[in-house]
ModelCIF file with pLDDT and N, C-alpha, C, O atoms, coordinates in Angstrom:
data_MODEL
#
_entry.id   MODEL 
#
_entity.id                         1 
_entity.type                       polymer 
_entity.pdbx_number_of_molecules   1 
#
_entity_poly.entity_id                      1 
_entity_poly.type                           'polypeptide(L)' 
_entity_poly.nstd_linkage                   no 
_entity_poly.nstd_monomer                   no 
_entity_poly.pdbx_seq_one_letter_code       
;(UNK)(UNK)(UNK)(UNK)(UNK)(UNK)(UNK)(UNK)(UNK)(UNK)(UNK)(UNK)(UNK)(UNK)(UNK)(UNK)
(UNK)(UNK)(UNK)(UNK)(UNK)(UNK)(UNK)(UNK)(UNK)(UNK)(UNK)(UNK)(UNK)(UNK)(UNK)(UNK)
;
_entity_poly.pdbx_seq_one_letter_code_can   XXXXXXXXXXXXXXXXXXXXXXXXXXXXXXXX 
_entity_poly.pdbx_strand_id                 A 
#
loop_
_entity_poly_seq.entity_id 
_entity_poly_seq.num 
_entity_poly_seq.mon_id 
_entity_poly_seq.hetero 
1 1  UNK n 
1 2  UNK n 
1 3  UNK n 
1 4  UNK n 
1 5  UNK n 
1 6  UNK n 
1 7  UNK n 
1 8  UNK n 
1 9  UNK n 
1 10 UNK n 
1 11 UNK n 
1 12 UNK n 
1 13 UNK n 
1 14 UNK n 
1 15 UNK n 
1 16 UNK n 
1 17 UNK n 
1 18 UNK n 
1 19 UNK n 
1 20 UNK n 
1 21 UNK n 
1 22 UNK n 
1 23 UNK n 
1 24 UNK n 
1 25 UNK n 
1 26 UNK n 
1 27 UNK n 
1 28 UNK n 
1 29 UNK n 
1 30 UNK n 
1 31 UNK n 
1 32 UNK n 
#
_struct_asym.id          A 
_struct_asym.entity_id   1 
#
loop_
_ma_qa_metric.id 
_ma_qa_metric.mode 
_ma_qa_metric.name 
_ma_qa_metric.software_group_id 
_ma_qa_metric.type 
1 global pLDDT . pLDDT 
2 local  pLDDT . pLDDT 
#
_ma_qa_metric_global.metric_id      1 
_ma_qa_metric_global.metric_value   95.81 
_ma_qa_metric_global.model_id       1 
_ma_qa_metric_global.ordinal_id     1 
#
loop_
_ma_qa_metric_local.label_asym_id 
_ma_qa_metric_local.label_comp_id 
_ma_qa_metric_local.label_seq_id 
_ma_qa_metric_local.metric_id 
_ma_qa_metric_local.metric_value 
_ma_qa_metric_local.model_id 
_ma_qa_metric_local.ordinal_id 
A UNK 1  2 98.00 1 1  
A UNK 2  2 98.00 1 2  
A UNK 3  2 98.00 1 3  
A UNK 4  2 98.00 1 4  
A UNK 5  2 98.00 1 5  
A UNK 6  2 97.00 1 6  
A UNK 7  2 96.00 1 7  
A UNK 8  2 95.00 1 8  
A UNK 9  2 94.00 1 9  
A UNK 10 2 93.00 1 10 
A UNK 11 2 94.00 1 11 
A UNK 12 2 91.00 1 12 
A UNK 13 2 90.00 1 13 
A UNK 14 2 92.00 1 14 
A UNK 15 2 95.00 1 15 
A UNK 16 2 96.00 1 16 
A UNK 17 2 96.00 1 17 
A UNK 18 2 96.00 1 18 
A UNK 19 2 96.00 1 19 
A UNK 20 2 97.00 1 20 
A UNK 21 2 97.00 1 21 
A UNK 22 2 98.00 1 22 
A UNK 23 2 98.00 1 23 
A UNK 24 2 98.00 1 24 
A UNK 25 2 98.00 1 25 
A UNK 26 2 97.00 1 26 
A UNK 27 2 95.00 1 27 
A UNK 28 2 97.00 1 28 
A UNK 29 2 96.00 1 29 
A UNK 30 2 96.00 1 30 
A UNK 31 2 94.00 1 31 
A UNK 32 2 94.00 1 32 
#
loop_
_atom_site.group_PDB 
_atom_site.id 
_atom_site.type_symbol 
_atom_site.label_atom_id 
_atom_site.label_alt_id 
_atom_site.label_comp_id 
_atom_site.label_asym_id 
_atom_site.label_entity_id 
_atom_site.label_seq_id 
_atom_site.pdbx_PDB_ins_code 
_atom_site.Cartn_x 
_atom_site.Cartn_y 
_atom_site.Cartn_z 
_atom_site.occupancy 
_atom_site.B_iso_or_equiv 
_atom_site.pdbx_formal_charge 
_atom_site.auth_seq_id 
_atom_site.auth_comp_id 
_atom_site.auth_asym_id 
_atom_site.auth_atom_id 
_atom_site.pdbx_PDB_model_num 
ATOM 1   N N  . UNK A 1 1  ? 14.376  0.630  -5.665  1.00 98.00 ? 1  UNK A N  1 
ATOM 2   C CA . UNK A 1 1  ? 13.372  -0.448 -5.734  1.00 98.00 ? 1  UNK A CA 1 
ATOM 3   C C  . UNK A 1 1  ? 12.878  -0.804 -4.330  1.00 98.00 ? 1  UNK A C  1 
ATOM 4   O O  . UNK A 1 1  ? 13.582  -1.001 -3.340  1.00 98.00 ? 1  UNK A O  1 
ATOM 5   N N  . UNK A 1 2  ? 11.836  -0.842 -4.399  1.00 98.00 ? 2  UNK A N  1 
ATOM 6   C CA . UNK A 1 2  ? 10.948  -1.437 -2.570  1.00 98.00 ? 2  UNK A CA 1 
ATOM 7   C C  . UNK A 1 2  ? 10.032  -2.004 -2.888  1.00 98.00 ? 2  UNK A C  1 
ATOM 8   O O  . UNK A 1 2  ? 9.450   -2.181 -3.959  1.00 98.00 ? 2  UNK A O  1 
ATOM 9   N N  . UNK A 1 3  ? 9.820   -2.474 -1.346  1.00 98.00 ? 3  UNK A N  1 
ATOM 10  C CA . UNK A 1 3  ? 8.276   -3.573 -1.238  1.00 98.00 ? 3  UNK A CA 1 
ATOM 11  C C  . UNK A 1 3  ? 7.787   -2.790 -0.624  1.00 98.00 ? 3  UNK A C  1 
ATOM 12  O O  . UNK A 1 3  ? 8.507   -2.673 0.368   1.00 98.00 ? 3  UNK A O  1 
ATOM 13  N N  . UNK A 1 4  ? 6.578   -1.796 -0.514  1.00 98.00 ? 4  UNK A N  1 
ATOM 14  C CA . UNK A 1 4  ? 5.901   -1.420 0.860   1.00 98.00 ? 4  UNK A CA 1 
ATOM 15  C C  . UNK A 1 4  ? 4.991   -1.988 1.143   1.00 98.00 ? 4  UNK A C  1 
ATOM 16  O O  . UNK A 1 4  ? 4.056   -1.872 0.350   1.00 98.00 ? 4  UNK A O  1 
ATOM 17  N N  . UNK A 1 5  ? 4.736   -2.983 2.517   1.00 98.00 ? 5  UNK A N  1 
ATOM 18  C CA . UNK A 1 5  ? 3.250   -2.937 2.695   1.00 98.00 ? 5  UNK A CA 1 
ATOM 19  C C  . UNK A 1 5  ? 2.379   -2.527 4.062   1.00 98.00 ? 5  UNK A C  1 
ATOM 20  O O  . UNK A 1 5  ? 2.860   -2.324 5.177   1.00 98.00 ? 5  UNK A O  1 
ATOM 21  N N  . UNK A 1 6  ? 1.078   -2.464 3.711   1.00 97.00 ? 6  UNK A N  1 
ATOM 22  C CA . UNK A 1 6  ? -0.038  -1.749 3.958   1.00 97.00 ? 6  UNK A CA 1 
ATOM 23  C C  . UNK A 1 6  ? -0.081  -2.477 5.119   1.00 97.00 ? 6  UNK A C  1 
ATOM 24  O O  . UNK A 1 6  ? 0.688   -3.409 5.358   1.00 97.00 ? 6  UNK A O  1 
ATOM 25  N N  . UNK A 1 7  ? -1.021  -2.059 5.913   1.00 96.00 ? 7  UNK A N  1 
ATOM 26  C CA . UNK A 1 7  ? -2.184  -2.732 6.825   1.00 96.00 ? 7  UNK A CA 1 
ATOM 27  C C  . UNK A 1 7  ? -3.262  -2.024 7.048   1.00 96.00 ? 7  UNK A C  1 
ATOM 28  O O  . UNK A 1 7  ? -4.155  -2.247 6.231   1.00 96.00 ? 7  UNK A O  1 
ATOM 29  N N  . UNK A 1 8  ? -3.660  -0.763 8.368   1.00 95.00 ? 8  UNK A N  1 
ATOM 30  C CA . UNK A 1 8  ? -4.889  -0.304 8.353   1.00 95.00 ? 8  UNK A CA 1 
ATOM 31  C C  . UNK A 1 8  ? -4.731  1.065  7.887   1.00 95.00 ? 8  UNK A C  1 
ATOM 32  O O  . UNK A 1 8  ? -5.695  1.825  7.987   1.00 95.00 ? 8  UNK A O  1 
ATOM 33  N N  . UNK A 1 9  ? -3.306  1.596  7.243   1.00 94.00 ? 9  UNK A N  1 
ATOM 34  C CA . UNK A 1 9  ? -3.673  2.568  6.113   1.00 94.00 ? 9  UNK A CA 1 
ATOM 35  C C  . UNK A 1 9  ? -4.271  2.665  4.816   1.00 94.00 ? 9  UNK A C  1 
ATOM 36  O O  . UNK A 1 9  ? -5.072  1.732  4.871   1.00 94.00 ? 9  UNK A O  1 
ATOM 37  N N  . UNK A 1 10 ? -4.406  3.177  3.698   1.00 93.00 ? 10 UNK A N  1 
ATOM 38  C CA . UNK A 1 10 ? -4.595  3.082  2.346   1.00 93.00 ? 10 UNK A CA 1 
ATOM 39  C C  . UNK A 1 10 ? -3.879  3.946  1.532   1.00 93.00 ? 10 UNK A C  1 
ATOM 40  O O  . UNK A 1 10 ? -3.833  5.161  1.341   1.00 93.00 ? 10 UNK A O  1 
ATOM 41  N N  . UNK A 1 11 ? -3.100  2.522  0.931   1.00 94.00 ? 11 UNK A N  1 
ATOM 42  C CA . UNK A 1 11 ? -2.333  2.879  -0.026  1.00 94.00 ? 11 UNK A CA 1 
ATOM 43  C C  . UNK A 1 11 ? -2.685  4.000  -1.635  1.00 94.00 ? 11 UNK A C  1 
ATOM 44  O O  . UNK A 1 11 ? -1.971  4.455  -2.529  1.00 94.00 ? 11 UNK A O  1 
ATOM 45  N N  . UNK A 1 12 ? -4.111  4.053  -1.317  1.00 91.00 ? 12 UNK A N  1 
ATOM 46  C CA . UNK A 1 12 ? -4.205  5.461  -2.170  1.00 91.00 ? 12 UNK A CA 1 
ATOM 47  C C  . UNK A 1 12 ? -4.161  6.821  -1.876  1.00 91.00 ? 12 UNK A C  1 
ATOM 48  O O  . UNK A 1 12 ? -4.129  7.803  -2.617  1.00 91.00 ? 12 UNK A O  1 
ATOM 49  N N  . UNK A 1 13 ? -4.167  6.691  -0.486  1.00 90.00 ? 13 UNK A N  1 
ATOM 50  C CA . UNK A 1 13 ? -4.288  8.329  0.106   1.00 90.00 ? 13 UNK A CA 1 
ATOM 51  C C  . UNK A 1 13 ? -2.388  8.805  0.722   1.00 90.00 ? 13 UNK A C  1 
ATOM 52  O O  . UNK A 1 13 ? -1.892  9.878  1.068   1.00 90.00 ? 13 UNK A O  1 
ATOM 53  N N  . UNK A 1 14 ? -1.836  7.424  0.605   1.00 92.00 ? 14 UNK A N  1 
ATOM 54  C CA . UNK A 1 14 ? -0.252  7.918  0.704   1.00 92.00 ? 14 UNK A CA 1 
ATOM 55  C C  . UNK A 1 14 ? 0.406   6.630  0.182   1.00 92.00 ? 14 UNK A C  1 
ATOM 56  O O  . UNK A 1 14 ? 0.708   5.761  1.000   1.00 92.00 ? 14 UNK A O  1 
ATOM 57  N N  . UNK A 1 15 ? 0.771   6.360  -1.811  1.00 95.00 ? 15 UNK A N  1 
ATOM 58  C CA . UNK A 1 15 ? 1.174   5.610  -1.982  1.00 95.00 ? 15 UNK A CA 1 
ATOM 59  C C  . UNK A 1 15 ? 2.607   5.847  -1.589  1.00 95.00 ? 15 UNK A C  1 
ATOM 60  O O  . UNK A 1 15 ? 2.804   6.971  -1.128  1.00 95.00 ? 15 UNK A O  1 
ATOM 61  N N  . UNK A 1 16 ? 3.802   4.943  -1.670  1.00 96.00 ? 16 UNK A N  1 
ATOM 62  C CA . UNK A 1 16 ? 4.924   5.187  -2.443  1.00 96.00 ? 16 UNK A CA 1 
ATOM 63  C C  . UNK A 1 16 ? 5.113   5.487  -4.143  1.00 96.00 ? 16 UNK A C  1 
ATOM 64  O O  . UNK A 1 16 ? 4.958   4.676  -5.056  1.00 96.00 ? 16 UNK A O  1 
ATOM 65  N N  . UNK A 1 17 ? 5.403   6.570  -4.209  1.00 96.00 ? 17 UNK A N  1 
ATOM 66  C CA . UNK A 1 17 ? 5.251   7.458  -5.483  1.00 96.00 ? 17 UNK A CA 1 
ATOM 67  C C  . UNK A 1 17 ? 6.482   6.907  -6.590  1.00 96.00 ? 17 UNK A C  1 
ATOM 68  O O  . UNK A 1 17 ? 6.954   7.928  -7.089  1.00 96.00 ? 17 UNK A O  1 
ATOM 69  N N  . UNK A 1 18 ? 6.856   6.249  -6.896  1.00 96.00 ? 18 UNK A N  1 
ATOM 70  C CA . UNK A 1 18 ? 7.718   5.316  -7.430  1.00 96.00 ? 18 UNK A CA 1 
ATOM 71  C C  . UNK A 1 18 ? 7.462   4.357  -8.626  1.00 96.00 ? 18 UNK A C  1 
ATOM 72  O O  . UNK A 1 18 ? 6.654   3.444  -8.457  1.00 96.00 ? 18 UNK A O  1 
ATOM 73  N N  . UNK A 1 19 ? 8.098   4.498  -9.841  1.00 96.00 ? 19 UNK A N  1 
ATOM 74  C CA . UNK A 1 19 ? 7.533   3.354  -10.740 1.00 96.00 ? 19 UNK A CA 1 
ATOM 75  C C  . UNK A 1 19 ? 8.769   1.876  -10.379 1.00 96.00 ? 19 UNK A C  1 
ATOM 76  O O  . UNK A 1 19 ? 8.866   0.997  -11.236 1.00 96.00 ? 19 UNK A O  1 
ATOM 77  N N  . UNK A 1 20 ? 9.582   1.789  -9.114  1.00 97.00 ? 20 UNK A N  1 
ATOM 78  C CA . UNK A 1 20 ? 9.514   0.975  -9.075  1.00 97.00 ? 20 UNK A CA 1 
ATOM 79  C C  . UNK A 1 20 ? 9.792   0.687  -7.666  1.00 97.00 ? 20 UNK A C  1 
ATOM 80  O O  . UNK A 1 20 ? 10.850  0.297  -7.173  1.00 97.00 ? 20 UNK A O  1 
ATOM 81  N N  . UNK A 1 21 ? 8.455   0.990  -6.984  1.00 97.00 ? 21 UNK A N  1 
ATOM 82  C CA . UNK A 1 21 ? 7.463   0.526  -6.155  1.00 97.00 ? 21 UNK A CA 1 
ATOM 83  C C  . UNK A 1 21 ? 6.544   -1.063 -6.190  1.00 97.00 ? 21 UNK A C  1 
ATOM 84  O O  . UNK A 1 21 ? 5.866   -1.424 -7.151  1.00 97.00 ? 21 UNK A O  1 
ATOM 85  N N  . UNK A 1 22 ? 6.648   -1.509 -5.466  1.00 98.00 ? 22 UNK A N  1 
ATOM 86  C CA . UNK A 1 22 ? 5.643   -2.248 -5.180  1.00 98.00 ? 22 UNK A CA 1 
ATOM 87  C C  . UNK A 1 22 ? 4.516   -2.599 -4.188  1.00 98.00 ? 22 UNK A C  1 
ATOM 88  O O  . UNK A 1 22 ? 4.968   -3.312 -3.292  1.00 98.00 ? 22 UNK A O  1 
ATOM 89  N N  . UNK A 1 23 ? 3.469   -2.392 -4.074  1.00 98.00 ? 23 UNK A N  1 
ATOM 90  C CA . UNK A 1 23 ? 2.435   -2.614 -2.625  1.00 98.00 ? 23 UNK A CA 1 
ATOM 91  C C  . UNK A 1 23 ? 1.867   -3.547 -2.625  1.00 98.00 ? 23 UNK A C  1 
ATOM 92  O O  . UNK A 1 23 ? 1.350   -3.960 -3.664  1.00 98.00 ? 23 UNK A O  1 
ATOM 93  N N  . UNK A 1 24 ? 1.748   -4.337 -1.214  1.00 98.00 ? 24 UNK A N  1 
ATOM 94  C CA . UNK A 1 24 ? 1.214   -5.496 -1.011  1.00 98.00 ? 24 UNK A CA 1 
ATOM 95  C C  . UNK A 1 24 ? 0.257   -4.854 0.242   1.00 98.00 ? 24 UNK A C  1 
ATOM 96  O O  . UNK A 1 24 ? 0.655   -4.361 1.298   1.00 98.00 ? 24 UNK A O  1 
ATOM 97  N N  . UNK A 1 25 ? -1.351  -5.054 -0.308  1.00 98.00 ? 25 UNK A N  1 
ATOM 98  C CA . UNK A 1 25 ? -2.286  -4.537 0.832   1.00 98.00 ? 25 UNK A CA 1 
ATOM 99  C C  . UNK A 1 25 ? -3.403  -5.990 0.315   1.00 98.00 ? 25 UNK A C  1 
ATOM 100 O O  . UNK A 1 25 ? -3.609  -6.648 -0.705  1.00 98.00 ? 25 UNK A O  1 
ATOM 101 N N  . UNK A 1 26 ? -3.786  -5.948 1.423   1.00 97.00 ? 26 UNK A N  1 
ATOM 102 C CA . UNK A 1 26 ? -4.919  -7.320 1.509   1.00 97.00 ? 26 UNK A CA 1 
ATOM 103 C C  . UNK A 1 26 ? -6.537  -6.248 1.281   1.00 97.00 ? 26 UNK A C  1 
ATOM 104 O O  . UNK A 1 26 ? -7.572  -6.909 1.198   1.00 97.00 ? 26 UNK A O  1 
ATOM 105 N N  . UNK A 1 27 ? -6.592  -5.620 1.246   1.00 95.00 ? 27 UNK A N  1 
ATOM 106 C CA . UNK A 1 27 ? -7.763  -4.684 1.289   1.00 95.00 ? 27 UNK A CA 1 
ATOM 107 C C  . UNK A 1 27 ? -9.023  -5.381 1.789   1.00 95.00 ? 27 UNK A C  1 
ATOM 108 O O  . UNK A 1 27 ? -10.165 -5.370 1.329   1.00 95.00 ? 27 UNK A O  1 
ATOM 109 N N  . UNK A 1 28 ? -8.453  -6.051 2.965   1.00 97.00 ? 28 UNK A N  1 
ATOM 110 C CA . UNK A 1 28 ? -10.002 -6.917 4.133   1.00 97.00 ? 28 UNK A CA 1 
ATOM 111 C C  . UNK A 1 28 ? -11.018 -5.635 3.947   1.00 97.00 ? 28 UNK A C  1 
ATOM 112 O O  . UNK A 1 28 ? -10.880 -4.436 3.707   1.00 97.00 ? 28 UNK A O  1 
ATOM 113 N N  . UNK A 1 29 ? -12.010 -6.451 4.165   1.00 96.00 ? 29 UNK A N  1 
ATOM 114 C CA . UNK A 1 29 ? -13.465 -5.219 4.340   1.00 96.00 ? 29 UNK A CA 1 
ATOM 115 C C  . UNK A 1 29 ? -12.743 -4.529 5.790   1.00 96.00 ? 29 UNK A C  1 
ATOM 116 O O  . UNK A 1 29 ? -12.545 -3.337 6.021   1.00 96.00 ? 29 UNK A O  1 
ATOM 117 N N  . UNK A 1 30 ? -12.575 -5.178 6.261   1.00 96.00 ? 30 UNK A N  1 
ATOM 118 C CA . UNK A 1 30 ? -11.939 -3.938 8.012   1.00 96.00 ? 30 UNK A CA 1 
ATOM 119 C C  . UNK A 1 30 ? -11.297 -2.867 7.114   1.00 96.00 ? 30 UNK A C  1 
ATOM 120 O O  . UNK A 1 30 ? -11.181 -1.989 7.969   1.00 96.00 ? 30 UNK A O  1 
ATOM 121 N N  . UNK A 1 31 ? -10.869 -2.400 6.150   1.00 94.00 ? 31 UNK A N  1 
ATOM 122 C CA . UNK A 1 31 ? -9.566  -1.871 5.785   1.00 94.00 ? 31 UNK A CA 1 
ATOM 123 C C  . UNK A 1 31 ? -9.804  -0.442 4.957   1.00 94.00 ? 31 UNK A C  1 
ATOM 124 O O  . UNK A 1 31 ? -10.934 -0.111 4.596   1.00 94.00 ? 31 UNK A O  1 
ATOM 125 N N  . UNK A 1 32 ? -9.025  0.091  4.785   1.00 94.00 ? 32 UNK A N  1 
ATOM 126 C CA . UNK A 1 32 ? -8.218  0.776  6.005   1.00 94.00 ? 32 UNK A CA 1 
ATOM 127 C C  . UNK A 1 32 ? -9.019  1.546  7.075   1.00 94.00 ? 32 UNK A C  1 
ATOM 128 O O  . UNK A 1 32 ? -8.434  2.080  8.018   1.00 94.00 ? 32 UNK A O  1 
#
């Protein structure tokens, strides 16, 4: 079980592959 989070990557081009995963990304317009 994990928390991963994001900042100026994107979590669709390298999620954690996990159903029990969790991602916390703010997806600001800056981003990623």
């Amino acid at each position: 079980p994990q928390v991963a989070i994001f900042g100026s990557s994107d979590p669709a081009h390298t999620p954690p592959l996990s159903d029990k995963a969790k991602v916390i990304w703010l997806n600001l317009p800056c981003s990623p």
